[in-house]
PDB file of N, CA and C in Angstrom:
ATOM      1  N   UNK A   1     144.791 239.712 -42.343  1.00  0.00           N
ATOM      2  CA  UNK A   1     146.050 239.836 -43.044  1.00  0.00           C
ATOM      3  C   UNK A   1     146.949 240.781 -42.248  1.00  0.00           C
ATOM      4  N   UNK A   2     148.378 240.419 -41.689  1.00  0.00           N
ATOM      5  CA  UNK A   2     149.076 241.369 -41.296  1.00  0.00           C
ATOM      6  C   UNK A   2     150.158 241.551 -42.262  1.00  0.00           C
ATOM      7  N   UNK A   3     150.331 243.307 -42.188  1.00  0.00           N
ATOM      8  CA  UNK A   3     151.213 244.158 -42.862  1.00  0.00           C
ATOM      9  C   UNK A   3     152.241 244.142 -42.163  1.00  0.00           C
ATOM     10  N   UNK A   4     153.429 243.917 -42.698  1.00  0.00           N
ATOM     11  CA  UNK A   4     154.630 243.634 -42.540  1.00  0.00           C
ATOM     12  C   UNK A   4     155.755 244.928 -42.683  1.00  0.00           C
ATOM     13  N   UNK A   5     155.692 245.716 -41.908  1.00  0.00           N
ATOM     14  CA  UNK A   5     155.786 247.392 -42.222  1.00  0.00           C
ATOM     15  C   UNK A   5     156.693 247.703 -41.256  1.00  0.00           C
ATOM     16  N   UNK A   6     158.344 248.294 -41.552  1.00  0.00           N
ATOM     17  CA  UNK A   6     158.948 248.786 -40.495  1.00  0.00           C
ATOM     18  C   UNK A   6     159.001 250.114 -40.300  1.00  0.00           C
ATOM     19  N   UNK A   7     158.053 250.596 -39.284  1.00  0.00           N
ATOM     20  CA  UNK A   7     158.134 252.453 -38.509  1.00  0.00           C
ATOM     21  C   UNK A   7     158.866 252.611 -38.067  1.00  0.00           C
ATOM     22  N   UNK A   8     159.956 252.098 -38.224  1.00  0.00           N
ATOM     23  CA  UNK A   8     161.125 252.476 -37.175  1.00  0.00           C
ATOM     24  C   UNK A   8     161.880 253.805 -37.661  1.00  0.00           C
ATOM     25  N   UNK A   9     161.754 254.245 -38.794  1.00  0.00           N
ATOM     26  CA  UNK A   9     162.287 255.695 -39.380  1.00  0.00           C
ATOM     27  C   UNK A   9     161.319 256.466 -38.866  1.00  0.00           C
ATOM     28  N   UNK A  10     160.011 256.327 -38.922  1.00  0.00           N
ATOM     29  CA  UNK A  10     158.906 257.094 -38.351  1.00  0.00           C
ATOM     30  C   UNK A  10     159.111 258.028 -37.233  1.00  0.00           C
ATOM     31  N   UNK A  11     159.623 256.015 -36.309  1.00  0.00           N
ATOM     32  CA  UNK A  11     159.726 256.307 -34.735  1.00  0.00           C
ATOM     33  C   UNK A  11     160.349 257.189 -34.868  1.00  0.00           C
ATOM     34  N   UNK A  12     161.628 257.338 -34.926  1.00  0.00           N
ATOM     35  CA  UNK A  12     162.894 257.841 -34.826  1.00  0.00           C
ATOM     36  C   UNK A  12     162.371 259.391 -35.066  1.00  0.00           C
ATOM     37  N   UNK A  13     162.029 259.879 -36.339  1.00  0.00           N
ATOM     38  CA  UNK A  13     161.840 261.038 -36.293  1.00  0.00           C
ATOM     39  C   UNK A  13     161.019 261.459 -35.563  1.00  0.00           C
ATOM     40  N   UNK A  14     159.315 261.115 -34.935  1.00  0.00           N
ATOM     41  CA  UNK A  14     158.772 261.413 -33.665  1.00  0.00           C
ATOM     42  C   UNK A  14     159.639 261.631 -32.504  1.00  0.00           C
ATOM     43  N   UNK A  15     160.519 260.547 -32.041  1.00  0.00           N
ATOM     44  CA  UNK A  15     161.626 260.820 -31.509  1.00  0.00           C
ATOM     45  C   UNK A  15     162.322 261.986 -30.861  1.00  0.00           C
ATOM     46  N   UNK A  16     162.356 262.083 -32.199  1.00  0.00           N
ATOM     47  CA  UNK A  16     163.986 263.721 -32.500  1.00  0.00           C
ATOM     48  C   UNK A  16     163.193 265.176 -31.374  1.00  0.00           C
ATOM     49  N   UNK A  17     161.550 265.003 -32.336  1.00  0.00           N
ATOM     50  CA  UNK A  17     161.050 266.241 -31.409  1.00  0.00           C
ATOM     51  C   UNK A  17     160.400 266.207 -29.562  1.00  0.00           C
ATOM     52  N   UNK A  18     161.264 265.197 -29.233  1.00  0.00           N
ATOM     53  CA  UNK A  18     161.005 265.282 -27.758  1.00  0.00           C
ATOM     54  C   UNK A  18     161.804 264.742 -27.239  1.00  0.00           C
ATOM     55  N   UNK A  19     163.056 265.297 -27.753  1.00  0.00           N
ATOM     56  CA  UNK A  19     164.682 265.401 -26.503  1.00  0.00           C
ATOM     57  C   UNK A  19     165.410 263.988 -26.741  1.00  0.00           C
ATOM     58  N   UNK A  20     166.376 264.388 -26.382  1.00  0.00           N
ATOM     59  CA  UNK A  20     167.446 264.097 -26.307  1.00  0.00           C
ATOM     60  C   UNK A  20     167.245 262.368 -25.662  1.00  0.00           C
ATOM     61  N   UNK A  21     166.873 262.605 -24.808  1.00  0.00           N
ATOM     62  CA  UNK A  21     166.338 261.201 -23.578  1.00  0.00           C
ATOM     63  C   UNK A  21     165.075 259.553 -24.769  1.00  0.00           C
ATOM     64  N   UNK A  22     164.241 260.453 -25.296  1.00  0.00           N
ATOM     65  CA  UNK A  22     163.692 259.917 -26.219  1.00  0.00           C
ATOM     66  C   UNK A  22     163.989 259.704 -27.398  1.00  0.00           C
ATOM     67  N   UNK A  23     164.986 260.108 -28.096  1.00  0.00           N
ATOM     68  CA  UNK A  23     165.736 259.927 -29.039  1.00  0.00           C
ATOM     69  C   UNK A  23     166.701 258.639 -29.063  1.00  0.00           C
ATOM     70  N   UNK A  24     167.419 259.036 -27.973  1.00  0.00           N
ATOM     71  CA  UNK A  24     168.809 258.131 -27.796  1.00  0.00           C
ATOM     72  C   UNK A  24     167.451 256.528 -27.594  1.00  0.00           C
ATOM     73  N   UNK A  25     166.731 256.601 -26.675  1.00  0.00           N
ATOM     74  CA  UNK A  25     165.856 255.916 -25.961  1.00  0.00           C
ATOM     75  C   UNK A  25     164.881 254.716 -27.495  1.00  0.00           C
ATOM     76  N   UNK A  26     164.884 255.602 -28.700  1.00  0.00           N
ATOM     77  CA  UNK A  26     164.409 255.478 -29.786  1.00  0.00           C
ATOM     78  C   UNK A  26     165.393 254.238 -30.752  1.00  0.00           C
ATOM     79  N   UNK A  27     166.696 255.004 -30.452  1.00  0.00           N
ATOM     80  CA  UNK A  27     167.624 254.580 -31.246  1.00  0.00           C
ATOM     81  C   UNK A  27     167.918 253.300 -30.734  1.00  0.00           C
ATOM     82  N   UNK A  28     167.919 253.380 -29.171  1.00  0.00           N
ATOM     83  CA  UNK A  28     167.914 251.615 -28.842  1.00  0.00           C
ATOM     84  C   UNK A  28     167.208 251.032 -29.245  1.00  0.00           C
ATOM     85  N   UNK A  29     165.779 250.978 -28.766  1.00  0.00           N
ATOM     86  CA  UNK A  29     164.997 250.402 -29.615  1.00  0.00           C
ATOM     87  C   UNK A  29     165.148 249.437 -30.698  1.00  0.00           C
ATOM     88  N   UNK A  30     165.176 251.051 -31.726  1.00  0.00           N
ATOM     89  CA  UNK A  30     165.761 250.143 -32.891  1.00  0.00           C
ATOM     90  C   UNK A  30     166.615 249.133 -33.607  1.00  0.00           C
ATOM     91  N   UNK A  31     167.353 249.151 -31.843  1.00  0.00           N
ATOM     92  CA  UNK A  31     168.703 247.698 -32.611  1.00  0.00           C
ATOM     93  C   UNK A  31     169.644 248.622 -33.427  1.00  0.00           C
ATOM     94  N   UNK A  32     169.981 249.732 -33.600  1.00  0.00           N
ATOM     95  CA  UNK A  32     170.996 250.425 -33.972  1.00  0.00           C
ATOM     96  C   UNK A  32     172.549 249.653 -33.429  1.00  0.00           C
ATOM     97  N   UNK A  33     173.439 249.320 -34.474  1.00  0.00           N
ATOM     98  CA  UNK A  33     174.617 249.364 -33.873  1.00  0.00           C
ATOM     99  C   UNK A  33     175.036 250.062 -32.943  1.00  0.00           C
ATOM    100  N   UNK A  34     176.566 250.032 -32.543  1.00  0.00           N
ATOM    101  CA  UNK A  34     176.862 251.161 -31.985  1.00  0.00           C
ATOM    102  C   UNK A  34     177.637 251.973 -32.944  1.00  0.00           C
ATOM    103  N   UNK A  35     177.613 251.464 -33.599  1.00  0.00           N
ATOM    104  CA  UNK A  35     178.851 253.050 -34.208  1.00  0.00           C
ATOM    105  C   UNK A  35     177.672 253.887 -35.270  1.00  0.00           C
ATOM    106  N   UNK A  36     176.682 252.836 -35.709  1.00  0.00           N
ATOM    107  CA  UNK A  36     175.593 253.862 -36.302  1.00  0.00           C
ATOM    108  C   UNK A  36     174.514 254.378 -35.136  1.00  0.00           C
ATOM    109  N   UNK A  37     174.235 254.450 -33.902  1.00  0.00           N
ATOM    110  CA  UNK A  37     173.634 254.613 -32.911  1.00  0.00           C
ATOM    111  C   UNK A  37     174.284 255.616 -32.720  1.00  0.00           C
ATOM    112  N   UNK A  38     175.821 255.912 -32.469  1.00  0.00           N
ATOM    113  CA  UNK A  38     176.463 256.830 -31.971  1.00  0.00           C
ATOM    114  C   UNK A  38     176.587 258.035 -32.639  1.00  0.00           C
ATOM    115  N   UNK A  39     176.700 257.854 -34.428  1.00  0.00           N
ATOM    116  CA  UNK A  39     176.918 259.188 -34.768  1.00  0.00           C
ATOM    117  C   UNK A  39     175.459 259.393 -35.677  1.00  0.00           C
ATOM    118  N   UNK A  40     174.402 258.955 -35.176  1.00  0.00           N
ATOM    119  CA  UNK A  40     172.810 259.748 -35.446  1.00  0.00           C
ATOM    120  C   UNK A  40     172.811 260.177 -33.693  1.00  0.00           C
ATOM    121  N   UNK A  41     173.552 260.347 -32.806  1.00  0.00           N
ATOM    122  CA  UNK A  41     173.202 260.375 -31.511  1.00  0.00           C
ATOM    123  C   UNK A  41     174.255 261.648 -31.385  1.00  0.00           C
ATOM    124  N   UNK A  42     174.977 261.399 -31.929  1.00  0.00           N
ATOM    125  CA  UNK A  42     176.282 263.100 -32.364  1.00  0.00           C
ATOM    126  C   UNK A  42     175.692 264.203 -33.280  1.00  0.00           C
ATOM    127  N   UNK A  43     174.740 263.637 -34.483  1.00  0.00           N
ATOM    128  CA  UNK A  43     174.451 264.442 -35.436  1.00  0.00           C
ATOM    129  C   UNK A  43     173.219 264.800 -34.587  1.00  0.00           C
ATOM    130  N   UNK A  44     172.364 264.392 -33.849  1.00  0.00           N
ATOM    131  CA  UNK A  44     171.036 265.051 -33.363  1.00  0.00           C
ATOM    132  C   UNK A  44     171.744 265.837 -32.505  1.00  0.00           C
ATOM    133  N   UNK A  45     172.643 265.979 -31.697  1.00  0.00           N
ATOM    134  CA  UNK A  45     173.376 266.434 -30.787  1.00  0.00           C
ATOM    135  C   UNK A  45     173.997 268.384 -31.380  1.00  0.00           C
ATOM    136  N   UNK A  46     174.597 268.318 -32.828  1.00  0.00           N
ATOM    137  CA  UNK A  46     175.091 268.847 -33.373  1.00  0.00           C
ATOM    138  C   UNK A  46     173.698 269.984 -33.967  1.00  0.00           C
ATOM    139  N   UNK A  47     172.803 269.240 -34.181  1.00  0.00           N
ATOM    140  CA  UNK A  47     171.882 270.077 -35.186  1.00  0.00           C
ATOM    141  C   UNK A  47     170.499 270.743 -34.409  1.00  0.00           C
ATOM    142  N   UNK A  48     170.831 270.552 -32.824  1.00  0.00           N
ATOM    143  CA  UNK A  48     170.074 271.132 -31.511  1.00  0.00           C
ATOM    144  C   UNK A  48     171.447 271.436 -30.669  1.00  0.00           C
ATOM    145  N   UNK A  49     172.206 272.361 -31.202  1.00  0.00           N
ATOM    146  CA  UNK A  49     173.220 273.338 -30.844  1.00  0.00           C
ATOM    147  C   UNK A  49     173.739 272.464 -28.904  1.00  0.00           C
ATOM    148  N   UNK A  50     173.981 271.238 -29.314  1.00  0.00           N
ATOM    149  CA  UNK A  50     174.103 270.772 -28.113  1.00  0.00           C
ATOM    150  C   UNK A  50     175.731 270.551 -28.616  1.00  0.00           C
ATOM    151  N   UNK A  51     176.290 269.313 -27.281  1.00  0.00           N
ATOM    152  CA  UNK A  51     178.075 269.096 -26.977  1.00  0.00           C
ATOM    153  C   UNK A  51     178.115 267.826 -27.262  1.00  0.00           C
ATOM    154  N   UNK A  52     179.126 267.363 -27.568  1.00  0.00           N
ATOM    155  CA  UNK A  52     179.665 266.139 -28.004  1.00  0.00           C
ATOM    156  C   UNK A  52     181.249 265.948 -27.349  1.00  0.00           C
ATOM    157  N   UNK A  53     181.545 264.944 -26.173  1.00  0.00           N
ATOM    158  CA  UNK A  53     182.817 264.766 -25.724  1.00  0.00           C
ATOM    159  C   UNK A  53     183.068 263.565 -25.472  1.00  0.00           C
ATOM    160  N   UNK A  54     184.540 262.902 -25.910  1.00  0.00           N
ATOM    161  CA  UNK A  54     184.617 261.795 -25.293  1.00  0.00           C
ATOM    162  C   UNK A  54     185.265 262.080 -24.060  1.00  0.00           C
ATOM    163  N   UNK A  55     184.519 261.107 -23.332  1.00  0.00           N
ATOM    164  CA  UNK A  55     184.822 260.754 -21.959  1.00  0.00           C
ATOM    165  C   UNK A  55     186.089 260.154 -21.221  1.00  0.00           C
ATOM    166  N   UNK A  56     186.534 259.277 -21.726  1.00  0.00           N
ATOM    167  CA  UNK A  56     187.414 258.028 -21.084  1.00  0.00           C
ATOM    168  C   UNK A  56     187.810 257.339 -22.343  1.00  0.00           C
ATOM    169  N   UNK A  57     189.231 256.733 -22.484  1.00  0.00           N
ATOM    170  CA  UNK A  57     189.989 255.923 -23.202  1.00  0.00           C
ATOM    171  C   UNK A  57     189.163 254.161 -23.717  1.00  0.00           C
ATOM    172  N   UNK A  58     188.008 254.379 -22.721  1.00  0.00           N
ATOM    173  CA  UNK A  58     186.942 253.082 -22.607  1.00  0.00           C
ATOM    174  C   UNK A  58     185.687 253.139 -23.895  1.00  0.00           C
ATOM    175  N   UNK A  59     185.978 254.388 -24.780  1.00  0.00           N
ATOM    176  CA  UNK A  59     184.927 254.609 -25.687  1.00  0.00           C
ATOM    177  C   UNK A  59     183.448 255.428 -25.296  1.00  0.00           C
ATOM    178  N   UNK A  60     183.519 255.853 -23.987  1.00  0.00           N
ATOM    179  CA  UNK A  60     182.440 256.320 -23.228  1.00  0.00           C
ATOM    180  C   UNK A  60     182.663 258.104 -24.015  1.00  0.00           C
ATOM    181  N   UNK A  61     181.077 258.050 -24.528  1.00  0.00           N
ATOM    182  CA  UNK A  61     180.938 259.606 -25.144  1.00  0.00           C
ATOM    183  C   UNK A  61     179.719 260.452 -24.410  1.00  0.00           C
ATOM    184  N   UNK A  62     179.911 261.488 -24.064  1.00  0.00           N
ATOM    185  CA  UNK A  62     179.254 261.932 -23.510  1.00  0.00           C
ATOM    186  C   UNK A  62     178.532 263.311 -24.682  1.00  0.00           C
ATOM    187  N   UNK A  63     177.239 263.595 -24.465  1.00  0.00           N
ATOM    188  CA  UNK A  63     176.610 263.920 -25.397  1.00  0.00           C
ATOM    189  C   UNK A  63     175.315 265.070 -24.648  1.00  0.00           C
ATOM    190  N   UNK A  64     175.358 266.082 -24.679  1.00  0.00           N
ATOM    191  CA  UNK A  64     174.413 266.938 -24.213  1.00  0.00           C
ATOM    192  C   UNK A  64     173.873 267.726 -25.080  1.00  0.00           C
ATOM    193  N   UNK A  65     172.398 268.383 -24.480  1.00  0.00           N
ATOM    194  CA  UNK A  65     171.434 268.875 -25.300  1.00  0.00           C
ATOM    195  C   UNK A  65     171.016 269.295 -24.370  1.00  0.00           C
ATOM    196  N   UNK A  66     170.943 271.134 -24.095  1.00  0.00           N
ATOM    197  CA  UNK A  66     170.228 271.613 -23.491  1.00  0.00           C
ATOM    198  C   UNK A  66     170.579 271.313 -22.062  1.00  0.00           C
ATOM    199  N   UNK A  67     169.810 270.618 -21.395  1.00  0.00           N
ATOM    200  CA  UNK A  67     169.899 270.733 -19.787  1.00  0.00           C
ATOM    201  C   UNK A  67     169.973 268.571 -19.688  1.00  0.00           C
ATOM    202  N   UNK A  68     170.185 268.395 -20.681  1.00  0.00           N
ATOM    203  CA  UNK A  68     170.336 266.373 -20.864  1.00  0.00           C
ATOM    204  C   UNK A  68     171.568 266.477 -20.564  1.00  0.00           C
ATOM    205  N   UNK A  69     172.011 265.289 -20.094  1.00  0.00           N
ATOM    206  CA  UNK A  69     172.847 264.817 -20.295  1.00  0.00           C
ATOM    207  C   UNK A  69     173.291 263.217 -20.147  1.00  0.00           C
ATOM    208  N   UNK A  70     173.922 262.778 -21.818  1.00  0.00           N
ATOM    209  CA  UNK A  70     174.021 260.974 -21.677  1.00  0.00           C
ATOM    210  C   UNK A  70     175.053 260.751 -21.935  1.00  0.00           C
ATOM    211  N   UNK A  71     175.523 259.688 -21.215  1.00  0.00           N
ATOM    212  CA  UNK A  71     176.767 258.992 -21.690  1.00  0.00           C
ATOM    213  C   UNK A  71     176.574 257.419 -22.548  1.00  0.00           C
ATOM    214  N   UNK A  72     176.565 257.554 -23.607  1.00  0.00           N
ATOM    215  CA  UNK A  72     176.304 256.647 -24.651  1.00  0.00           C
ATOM    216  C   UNK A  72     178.544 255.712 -24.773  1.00  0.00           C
ATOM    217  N   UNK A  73     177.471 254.305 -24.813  1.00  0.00           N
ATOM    218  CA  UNK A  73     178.991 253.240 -24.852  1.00  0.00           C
ATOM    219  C   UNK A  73     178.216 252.166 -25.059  1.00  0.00           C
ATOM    220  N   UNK A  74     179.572 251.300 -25.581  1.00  0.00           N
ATOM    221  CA  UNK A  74     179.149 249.785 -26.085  1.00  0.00           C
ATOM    222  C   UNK A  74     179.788 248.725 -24.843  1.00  0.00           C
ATOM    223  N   UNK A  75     178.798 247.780 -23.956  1.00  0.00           N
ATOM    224  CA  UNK A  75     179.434 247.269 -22.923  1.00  0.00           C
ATOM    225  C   UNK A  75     180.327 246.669 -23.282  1.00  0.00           C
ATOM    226  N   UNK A  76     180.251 246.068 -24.537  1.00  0.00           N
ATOM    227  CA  UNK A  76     181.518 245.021 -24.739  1.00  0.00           C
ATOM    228  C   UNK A  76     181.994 244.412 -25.664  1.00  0.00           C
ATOM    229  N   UNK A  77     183.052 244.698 -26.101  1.00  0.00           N
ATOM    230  CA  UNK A  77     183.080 244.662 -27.753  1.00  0.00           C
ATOM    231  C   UNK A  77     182.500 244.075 -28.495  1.00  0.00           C
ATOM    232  N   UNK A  78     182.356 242.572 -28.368  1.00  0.00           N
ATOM    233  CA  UNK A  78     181.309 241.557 -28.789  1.00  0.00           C
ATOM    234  C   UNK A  78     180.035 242.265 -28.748  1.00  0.00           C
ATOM    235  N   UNK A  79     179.855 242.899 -27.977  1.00  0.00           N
ATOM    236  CA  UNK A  79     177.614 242.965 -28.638  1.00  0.00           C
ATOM    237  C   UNK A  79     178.036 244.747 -29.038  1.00  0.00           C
ATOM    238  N   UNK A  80     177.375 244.158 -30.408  1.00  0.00           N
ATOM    239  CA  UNK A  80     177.173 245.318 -31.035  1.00  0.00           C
ATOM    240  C   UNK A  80     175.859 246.280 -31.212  1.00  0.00           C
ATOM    241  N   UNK A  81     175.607 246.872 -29.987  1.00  0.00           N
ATOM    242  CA  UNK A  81     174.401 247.226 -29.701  1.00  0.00           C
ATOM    243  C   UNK A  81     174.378 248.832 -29.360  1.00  0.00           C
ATOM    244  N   UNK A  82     173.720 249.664 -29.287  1.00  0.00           N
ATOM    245  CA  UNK A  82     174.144 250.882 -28.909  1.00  0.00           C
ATOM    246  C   UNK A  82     173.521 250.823 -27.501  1.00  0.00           C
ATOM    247  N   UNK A  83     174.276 251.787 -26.307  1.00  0.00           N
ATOM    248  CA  UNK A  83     173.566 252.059 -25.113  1.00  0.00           C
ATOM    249  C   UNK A  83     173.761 252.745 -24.994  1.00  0.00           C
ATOM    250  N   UNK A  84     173.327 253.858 -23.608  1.00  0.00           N
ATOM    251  CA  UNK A  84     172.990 255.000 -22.986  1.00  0.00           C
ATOM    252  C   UNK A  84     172.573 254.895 -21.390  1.00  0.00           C
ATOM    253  N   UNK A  85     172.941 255.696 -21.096  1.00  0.00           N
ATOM    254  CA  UNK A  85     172.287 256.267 -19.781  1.00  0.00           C
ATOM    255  C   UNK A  85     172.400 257.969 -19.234  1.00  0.00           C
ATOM    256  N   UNK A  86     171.341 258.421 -18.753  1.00  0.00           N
ATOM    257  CA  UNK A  86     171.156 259.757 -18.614  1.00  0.00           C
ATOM    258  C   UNK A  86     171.536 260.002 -17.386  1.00  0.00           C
TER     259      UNK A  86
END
């Protein structure tokens, strides 16, 4: 019999306690939009005394924690997906 069970809140909070890189990394995963990808990716940002800036007129946000640093954006308006790169 398989259990039909989503850990994906689980993940996420395992996540949180090993940075910034694994978090954001988490949140893809999960198929997070982008605009809900982005501000659990601002609020983890905010609540580990890290920075939050936008970047460019292109929606590109840049987001640090500590000695991280990602620039989180949506390639294209149509896919509503969250991304990142460190």
């Amino acid at each position: 019999m398989k259990l039909d069970i989503d850990l994906s809140d689980l993940e996420l909070a395992a996540a949180k306690m090993q940075g910034l890189d694994a978090y954001l990394t988490a949140l893809q995963n999960a198929g997070k939009s982008y605009e809900e990808g982005l501000a659990m990716a601002k609020q983890f940002a905010l609540d580990n005394h890290g920075s939050v800036a936008a970047v460019d007129s292109e929606g590109m946000t840049r987001i640090t924690v500590r000695d991280t640093e990602a620039h989180c954006f949506q390639p294209y308006p149509d896919i509503d997906k969250f991304y990142f790169e460190i």
